[in-house]
N, C-alpha and C. Protein backbone atom coordinates (compact mmCIF):
# COMPACT_ATOMS: atom_id res chain seq x y z
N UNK A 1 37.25 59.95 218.29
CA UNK A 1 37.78 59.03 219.27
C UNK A 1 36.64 58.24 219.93
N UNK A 2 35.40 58.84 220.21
CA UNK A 2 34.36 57.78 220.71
C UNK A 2 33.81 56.98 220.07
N UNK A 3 33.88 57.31 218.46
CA UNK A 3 33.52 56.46 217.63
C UNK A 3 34.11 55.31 217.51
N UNK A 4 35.65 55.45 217.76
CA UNK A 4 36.41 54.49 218.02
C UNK A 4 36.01 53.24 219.01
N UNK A 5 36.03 54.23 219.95
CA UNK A 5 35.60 52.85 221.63
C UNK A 5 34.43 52.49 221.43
N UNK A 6 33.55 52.81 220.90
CA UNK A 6 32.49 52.04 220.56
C UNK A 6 32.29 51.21 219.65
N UNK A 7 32.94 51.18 218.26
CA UNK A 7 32.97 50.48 217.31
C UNK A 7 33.92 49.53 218.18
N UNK A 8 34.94 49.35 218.95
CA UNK A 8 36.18 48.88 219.40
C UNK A 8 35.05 47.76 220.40
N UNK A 9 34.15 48.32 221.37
CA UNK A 9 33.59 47.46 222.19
C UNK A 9 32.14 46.38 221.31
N UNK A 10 31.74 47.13 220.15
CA UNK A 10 31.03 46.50 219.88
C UNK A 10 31.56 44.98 218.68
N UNK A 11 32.87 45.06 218.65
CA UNK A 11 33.27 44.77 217.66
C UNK A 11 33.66 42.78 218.10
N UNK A 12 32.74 42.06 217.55
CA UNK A 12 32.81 40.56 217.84
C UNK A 12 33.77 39.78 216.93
N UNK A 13 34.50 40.00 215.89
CA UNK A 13 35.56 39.70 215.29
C UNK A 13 36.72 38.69 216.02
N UNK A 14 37.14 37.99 216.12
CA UNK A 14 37.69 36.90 216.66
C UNK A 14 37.58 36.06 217.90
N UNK A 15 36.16 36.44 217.80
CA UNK A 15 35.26 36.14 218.91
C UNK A 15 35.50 34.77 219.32
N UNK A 16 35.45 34.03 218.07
CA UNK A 16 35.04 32.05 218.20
C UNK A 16 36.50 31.33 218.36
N UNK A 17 37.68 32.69 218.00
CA UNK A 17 38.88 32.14 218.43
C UNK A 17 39.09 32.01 220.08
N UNK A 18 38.77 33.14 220.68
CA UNK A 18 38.98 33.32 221.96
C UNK A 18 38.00 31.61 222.61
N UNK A 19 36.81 31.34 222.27
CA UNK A 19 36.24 30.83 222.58
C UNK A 19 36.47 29.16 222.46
N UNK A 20 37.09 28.55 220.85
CA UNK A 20 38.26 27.64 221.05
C UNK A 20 38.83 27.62 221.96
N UNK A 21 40.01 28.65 221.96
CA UNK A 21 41.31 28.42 222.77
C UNK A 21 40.99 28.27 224.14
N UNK A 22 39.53 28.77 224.78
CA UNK A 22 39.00 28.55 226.25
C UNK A 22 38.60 27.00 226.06
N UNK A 23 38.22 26.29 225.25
CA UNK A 23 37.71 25.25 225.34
C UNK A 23 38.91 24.25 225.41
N UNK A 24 39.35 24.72 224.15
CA UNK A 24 40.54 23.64 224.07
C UNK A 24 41.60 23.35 225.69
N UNK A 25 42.13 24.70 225.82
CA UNK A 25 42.40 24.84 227.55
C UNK A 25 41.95 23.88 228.78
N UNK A 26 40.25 24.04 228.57
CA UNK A 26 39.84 23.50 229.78
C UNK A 26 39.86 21.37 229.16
N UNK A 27 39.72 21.38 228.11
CA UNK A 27 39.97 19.60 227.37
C UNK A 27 41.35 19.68 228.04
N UNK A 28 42.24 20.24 227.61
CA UNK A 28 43.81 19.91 228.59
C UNK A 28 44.13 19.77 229.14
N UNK A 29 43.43 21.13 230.80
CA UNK A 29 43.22 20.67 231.66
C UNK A 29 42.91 19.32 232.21
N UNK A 30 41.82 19.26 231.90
CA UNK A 30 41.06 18.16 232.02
C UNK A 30 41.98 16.57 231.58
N UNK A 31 42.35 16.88 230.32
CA UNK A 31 43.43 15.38 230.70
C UNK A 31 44.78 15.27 231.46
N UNK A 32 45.34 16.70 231.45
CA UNK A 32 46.26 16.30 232.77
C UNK A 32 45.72 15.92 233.95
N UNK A 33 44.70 16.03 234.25
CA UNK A 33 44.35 15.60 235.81
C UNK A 33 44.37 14.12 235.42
N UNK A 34 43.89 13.79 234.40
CA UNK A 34 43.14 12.32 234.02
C UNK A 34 44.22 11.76 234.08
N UNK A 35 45.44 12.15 233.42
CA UNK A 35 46.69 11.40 233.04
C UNK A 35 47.53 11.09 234.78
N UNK A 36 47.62 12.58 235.29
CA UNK A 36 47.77 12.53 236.66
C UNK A 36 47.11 11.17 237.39
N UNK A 37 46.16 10.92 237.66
CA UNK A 37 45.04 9.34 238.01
C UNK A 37 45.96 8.78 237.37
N UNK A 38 45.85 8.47 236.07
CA UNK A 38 46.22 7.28 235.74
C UNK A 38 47.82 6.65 236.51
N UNK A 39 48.36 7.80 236.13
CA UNK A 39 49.67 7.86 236.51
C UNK A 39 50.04 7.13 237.97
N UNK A 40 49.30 7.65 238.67
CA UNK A 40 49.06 7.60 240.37
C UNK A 40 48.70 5.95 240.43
N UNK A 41 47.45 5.45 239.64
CA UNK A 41 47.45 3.96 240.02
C UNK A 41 47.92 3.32 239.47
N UNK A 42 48.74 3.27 238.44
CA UNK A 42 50.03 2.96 237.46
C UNK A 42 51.06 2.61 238.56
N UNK A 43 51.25 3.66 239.41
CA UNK A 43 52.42 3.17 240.16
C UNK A 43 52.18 2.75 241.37
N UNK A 44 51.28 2.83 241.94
CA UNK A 44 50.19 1.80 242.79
C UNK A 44 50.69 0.38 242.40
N UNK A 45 50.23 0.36 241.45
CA UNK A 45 50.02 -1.08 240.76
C UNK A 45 51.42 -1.97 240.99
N UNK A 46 52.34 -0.91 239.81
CA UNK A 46 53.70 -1.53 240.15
C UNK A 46 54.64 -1.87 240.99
N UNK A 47 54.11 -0.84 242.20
CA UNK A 47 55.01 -0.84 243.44
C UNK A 47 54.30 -1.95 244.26
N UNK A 48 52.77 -2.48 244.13
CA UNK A 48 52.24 -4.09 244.76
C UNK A 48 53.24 -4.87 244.02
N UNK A 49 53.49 -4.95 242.43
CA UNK A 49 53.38 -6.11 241.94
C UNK A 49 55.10 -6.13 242.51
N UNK A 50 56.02 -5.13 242.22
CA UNK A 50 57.39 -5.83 242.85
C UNK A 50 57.39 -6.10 244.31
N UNK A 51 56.52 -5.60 245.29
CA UNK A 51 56.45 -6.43 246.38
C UNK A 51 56.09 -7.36 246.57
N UNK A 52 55.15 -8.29 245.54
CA UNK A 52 54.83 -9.11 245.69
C UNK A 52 55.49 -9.99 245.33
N UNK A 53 56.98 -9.66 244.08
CA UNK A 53 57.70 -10.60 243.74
C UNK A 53 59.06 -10.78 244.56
N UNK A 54 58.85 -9.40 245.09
CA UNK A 54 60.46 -9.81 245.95
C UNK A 54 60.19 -10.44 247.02
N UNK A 55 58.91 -10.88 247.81
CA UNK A 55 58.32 -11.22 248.82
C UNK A 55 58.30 -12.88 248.13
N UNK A 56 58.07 -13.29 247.18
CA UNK A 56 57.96 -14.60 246.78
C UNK A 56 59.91 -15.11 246.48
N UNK A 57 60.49 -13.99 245.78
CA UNK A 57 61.86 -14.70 245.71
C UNK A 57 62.38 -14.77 246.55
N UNK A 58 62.70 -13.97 247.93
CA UNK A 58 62.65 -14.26 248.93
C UNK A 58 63.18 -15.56 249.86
């Protein structure tokens, strides 16, 4: 059995998967926030531009 937990702790075998899936994660992260921004002055934008047209038809 100790041979076990030790072979078990020393054992680096799907190591570079774990290490992807952390990366890939934090890239995702990372563009939902981005998309979030965009999103945010996207509707910034649109909510000037129909005030500015209902303010001219008016």
């Amino acid at each position: 059995m100790k041979t076990f937990w030790i072979r078990f702790w020393k054992e680096t075998e799907g190591q570079d998967l774990v290490e992807y899936a952390l990366i890939v994660a934090a890239i995702a992260l990372a563009m939902v926030a981005a998309v979030r921004g965009v999103v945010t002055a996207l509707n910034s934008l649109y909510e000037s531009i129909a005030a500015g047209l209902a303010f001219t038809s008016s």
